[in-house]
N, C-alpha and C. Protein backbone atom coordinates (compact mmCIF):
# COMPACT_ATOMS: atom_id res chain seq x y z
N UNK A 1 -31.15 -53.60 -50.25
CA UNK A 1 -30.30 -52.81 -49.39
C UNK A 1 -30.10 -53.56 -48.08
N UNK A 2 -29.12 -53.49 -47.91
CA UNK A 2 -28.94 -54.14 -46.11
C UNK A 2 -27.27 -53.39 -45.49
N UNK A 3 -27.93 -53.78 -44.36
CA UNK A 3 -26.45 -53.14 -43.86
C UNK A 3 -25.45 -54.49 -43.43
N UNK A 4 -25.49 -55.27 -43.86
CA UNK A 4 -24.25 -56.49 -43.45
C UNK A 4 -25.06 -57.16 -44.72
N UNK A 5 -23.84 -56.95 -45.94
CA UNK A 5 -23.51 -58.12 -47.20
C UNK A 5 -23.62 -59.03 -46.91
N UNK A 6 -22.57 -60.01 -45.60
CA UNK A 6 -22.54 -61.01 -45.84
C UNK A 6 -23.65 -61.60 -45.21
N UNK A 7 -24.42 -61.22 -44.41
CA UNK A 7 -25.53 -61.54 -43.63
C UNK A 7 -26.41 -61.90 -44.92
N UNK A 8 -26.54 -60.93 -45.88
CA UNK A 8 -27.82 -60.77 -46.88
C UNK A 8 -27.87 -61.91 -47.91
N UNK A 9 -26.27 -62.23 -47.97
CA UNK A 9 -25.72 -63.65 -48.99
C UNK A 9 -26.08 -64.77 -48.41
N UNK A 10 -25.65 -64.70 -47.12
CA UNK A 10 -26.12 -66.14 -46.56
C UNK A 10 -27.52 -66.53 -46.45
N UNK A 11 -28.44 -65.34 -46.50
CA UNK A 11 -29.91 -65.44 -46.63
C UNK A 11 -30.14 -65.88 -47.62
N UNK A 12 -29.78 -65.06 -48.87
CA UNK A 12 -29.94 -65.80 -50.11
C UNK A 12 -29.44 -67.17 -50.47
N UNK A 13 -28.65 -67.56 -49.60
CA UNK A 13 -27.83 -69.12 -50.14
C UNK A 13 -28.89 -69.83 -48.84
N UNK A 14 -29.38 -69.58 -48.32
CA UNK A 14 -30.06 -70.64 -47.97
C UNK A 14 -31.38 -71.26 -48.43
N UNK A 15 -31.80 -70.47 -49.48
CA UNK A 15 -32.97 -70.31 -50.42
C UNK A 15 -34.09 -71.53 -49.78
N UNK A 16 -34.45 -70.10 -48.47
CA UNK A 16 -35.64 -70.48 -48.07
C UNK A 16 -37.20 -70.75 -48.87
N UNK A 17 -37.27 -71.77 -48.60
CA UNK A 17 -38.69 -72.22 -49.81
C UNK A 17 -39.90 -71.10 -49.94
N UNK A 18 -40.35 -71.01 -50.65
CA UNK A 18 -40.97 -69.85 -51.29
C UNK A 18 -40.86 -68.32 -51.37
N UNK A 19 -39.77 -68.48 -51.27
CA UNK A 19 -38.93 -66.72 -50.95
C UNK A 19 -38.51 -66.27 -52.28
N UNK A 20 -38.19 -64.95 -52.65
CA UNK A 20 -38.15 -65.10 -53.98
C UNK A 20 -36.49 -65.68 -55.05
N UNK A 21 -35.79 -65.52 -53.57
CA UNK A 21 -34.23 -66.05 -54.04
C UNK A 21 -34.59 -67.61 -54.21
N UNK A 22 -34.93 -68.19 -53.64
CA UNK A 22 -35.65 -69.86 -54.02
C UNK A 22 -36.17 -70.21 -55.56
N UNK A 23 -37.30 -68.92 -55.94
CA UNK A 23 -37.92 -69.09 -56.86
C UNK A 23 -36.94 -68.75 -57.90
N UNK A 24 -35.96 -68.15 -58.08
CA UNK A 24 -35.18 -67.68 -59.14
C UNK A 24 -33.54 -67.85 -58.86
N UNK A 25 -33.94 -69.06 -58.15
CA UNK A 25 -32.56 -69.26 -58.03
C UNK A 25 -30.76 -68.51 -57.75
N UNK A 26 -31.55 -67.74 -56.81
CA UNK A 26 -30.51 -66.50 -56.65
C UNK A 26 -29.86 -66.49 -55.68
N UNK A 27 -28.71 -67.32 -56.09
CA UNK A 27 -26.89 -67.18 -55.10
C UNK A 27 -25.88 -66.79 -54.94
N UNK A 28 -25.61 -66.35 -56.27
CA UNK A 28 -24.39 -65.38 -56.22
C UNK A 28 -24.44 -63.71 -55.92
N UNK A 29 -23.06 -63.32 -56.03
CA UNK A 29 -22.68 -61.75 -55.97
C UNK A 29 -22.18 -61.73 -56.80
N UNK A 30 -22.89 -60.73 -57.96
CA UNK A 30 -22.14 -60.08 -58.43
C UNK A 30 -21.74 -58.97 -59.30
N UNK A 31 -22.36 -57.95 -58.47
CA UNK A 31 -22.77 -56.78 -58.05
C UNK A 31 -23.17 -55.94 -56.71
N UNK A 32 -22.36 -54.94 -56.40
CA UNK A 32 -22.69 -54.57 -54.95
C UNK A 32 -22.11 -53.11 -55.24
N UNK A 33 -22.89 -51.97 -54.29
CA UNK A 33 -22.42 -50.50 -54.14
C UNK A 33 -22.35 -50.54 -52.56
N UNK A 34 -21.74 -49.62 -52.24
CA UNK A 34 -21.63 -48.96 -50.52
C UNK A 34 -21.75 -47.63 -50.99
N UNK A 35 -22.82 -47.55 -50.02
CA UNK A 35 -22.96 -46.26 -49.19
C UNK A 35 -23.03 -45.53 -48.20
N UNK A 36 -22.57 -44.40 -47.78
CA UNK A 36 -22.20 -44.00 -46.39
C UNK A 36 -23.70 -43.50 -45.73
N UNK A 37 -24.88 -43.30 -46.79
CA UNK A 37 -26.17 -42.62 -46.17
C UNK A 37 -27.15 -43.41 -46.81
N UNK A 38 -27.65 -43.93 -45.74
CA UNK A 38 -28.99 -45.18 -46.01
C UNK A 38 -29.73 -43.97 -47.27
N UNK A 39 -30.36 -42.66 -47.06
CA UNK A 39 -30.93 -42.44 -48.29
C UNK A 39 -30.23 -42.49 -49.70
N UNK A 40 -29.12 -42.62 -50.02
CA UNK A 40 -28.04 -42.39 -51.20
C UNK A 40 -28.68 -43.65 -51.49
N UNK A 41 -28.57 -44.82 -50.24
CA UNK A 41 -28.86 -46.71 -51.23
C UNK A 41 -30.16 -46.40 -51.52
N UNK A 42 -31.14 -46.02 -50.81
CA UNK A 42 -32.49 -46.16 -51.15
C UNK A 42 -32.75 -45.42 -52.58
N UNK A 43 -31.82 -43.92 -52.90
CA UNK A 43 -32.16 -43.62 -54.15
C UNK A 43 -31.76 -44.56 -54.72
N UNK A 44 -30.49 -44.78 -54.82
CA UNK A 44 -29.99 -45.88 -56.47
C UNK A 44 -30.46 -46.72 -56.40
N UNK A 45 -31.08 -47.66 -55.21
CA UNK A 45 -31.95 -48.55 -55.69
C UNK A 45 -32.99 -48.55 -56.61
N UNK A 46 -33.38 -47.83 -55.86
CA UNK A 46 -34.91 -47.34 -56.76
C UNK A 46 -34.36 -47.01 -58.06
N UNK A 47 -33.22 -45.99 -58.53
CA UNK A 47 -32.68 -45.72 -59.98
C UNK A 47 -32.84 -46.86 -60.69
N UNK A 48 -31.61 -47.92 -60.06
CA UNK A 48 -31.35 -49.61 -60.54
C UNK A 48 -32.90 -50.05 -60.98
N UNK A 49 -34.07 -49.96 -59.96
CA UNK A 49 -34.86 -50.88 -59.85
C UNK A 49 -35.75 -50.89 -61.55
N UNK A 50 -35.84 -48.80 -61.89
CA UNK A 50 -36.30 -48.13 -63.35
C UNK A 50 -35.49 -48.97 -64.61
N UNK A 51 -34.38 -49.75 -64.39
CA UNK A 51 -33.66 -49.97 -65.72
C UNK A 51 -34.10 -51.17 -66.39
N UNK A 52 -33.47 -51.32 -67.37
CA UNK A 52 -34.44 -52.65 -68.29
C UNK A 52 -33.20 -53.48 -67.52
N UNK A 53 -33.26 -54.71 -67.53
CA UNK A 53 -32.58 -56.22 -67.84
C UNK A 53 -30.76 -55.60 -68.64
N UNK A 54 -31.02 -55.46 -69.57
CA UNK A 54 -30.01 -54.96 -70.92
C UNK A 54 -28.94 -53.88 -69.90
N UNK A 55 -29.38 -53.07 -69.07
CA UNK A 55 -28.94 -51.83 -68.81
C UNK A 55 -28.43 -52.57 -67.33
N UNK A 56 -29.16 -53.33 -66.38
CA UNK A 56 -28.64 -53.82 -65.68
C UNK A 56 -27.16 -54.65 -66.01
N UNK A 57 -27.42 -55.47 -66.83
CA UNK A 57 -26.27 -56.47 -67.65
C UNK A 57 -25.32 -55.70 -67.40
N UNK A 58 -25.92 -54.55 -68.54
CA UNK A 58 -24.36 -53.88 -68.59
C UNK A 58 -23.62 -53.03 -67.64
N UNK A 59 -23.95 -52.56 -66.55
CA UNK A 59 -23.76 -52.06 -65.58
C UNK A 59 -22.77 -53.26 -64.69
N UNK A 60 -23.25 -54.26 -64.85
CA UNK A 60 -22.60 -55.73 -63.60
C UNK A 60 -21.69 -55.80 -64.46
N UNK A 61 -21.18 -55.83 -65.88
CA UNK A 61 -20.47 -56.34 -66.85
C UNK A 61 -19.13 -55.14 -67.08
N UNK A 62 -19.63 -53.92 -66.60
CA UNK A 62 -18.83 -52.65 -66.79
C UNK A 62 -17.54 -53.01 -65.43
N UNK A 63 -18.05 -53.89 -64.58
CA UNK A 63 -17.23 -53.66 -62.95
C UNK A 63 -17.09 -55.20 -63.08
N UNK A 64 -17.49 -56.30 -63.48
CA UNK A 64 -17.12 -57.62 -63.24
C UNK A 64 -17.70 -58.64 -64.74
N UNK A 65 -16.68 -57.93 -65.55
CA UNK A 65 -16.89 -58.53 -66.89
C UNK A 65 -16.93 -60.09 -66.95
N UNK A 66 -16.24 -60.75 -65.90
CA UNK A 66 -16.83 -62.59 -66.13
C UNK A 66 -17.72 -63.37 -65.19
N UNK A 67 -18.29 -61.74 -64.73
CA UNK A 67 -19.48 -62.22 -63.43
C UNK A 67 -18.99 -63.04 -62.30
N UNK A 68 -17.81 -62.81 -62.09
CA UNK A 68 -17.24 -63.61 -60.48
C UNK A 68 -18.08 -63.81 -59.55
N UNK A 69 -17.83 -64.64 -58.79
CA UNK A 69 -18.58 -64.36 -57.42
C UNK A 69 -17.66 -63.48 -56.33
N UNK A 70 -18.12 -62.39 -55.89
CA UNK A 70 -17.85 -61.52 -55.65
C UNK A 70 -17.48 -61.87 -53.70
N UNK A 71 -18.60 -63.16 -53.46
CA UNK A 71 -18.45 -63.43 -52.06
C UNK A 71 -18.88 -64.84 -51.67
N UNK A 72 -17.16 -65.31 -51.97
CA UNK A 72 -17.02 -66.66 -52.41
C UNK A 72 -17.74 -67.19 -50.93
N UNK A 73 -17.63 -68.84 -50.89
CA UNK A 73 -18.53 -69.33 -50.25
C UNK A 73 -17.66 -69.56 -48.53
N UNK A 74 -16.40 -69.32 -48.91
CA UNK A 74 -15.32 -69.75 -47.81
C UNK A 74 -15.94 -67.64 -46.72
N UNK A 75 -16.14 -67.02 -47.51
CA UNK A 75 -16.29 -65.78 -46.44
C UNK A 75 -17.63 -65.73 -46.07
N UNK A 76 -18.64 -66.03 -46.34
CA UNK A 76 -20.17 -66.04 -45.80
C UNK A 76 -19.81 -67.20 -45.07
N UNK A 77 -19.08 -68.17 -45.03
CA UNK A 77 -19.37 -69.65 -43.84
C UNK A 77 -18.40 -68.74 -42.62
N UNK A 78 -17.67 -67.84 -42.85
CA UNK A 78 -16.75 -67.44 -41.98
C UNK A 78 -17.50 -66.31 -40.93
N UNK A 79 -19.06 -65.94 -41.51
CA UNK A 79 -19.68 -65.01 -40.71
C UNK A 79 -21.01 -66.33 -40.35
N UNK A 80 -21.15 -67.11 -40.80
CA UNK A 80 -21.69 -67.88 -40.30
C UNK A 80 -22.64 -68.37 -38.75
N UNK A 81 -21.49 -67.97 -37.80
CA UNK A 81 -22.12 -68.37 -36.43
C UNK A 81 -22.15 -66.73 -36.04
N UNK A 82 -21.26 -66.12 -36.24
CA UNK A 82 -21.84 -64.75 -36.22
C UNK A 82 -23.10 -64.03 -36.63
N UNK A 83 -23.81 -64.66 -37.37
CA UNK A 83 -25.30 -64.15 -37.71
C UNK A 83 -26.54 -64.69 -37.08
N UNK A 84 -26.04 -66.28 -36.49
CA UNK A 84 -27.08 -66.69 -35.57
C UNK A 84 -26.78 -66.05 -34.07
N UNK A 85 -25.97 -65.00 -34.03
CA UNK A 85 -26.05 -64.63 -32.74
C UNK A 85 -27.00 -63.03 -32.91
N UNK A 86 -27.10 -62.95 -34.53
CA UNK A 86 -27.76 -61.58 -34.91
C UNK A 86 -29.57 -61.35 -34.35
């Protein structure tokens, strides 16, 4: 959960060494919900977090059947100096 996407992508693309996006190689988007009430994300997370692998798949596959990247690399460089002022 975070409240600025692109902030959370650029964390992950910088796959700080021993973090777990490092260890599993995790850069893309592609999958994302909004919500208007921090408790609404915290439930479905937690929902998401109960599902197998299979059920996840198909959930990312129901909304972005060729797994796009959802937040290509030209819009996270564009928040870029905006997050080192975060």
């Amino acid at each position: 959960m975070t409240n600025s996407l692109r902030r959370r992508v650029l964390e992950h693309r910088k796959q700080t060494p021993g973090s777990f996006t490092a260890r599993y190689k995790i850069t893309r988007l592609v999958y994302s919900e909004e919500f208007q009430y921090v408790n609404n994300a915290i439930a479905r997370e937690k929902e998401l977090k109960k599902r197998t692998r299979a059920q996840k798949i198909a959930l990312i596959e129901a909304s972005n059947p060729t797994w796009e990247e959802l937040m290509p690399e030209e819009a996270v460089a564009t928040t870029n100096a905006d997050s080192l002022r975060e």
